[in-house]
C-alpha atoms as a PDB file:
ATOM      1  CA  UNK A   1      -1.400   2.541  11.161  1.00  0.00           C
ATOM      2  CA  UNK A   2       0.604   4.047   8.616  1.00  0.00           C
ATOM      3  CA  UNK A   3       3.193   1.599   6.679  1.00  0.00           C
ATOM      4  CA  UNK A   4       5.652   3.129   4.709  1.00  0.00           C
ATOM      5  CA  UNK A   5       7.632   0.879   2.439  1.00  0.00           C
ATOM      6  CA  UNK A   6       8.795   0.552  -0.708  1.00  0.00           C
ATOM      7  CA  UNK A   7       7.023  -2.961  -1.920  1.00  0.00           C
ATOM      8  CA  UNK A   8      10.162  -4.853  -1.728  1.00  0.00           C
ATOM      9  CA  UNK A   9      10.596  -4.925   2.189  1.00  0.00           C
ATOM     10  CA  UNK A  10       8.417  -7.590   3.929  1.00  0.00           C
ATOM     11  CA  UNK A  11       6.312  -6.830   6.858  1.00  0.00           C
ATOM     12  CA  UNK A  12       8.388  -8.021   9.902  1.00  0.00           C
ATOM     13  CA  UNK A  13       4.864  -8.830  11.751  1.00  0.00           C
ATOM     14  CA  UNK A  14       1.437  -8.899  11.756  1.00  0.00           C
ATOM     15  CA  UNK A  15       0.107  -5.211  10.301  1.00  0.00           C
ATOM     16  CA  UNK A  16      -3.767  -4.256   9.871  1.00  0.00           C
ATOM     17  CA  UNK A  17      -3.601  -1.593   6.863  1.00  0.00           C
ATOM     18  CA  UNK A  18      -6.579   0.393   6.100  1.00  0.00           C
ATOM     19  CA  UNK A  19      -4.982   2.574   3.268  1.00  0.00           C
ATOM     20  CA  UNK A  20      -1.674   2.759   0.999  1.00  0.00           C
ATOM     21  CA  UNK A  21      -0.683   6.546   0.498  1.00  0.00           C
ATOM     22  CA  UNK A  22       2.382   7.019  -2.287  1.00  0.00           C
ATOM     23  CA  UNK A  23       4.935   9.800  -2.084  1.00  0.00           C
ATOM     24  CA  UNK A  24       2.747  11.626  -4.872  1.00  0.00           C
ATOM     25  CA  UNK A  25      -0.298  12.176  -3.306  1.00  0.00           C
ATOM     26  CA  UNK A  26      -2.463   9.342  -4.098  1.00  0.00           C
ATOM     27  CA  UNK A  27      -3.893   6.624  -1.640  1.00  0.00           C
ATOM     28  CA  UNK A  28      -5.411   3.311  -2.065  1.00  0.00           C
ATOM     29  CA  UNK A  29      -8.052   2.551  -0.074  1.00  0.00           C
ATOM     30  CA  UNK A  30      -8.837  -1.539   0.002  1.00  0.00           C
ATOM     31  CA  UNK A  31     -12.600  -2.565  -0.088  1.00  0.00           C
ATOM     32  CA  UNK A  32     -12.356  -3.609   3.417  1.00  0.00           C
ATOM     33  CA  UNK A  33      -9.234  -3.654   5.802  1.00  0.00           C
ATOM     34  CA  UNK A  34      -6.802  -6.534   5.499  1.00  0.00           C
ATOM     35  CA  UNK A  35      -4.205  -8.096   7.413  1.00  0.00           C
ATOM     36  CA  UNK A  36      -0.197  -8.695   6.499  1.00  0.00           C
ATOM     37  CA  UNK A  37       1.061 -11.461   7.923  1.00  0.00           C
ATOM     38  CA  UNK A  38       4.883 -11.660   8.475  1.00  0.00           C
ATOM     39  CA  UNK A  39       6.828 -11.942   5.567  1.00  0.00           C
ATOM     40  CA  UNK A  40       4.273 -10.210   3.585  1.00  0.00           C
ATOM     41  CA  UNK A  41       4.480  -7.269   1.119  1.00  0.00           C
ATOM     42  CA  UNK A  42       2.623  -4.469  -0.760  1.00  0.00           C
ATOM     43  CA  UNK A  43       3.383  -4.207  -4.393  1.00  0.00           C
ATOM     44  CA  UNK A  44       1.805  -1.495  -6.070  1.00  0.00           C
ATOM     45  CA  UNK A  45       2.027  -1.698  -9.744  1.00  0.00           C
ATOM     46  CA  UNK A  46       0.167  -2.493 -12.791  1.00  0.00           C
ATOM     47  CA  UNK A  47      -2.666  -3.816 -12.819  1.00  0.00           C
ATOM     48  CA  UNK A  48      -3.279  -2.371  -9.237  1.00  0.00           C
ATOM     49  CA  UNK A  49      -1.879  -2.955  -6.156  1.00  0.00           C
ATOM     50  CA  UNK A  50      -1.526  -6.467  -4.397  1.00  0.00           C
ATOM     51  CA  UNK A  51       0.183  -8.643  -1.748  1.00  0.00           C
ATOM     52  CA  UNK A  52       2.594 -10.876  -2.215  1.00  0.00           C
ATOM     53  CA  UNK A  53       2.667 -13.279   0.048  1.00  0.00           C
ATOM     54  CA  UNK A  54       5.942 -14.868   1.979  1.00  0.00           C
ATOM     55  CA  UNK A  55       5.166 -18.359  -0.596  1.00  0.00           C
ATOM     56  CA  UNK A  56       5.040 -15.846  -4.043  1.00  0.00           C
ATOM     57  CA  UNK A  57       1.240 -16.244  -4.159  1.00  0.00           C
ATOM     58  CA  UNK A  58      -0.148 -12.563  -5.356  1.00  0.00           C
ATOM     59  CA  UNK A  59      -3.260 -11.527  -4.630  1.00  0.00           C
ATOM     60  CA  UNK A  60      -5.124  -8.063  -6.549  1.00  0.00           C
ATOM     61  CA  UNK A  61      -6.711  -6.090  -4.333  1.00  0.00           C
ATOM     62  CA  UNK A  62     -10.358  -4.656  -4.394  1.00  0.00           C
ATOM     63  CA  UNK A  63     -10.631  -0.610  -3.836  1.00  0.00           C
ATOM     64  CA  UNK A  64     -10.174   2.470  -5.382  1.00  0.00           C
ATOM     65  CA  UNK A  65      -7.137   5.561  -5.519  1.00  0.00           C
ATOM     66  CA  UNK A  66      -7.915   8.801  -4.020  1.00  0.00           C
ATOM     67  CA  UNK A  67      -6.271  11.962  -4.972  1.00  0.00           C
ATOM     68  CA  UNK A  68      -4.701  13.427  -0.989  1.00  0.00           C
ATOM     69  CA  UNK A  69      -4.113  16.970  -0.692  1.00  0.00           C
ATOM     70  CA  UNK A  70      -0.447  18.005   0.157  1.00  0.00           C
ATOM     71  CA  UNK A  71       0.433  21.734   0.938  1.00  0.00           C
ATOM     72  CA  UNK A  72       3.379  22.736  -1.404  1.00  0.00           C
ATOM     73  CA  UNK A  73       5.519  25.911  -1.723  1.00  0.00           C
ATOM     74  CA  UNK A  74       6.149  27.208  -4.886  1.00  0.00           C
ATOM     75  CA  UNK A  75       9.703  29.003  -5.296  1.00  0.00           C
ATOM     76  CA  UNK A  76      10.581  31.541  -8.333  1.00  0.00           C
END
């Protein structure tokens, strides 16, 4: 499933993510799938990316960033 959000939105239900792909080309891909639960959200900033769960309580995740390839037009 792709999730697009912006890390201050929560997840309005339960969401299996596999991968976090940025606007620049980049993905995270997590160790191992998680879940979101409902209230939920993806923050990705320093030191990495993490949840934030509905209480507050962060949690880093494990994985590494990828580099995705995006066509682009150039224009003169």
């Amino acid at each position: 499933m792709r999730l697009t959000g912006d890390g201050a939105v929560a997840a309005s239900r339960l969401v299996l993510i596999d991968e976090f792909e940025t606007d620049d080309g980049y993905a995270f891909v997590p160790t191992r799938p998680l879940f979101l639960a409902a209230g939920d959200r993806v923050e990705l900033a320093d030191p990495g990316p993490a949840v934030v769960r509905a209480d507050g309580a962060r949690h880093l995740l494990d994985g590494g960033w990828e580099t995705r390839c995006r066509w682009s037009v150039r224009r003169r």
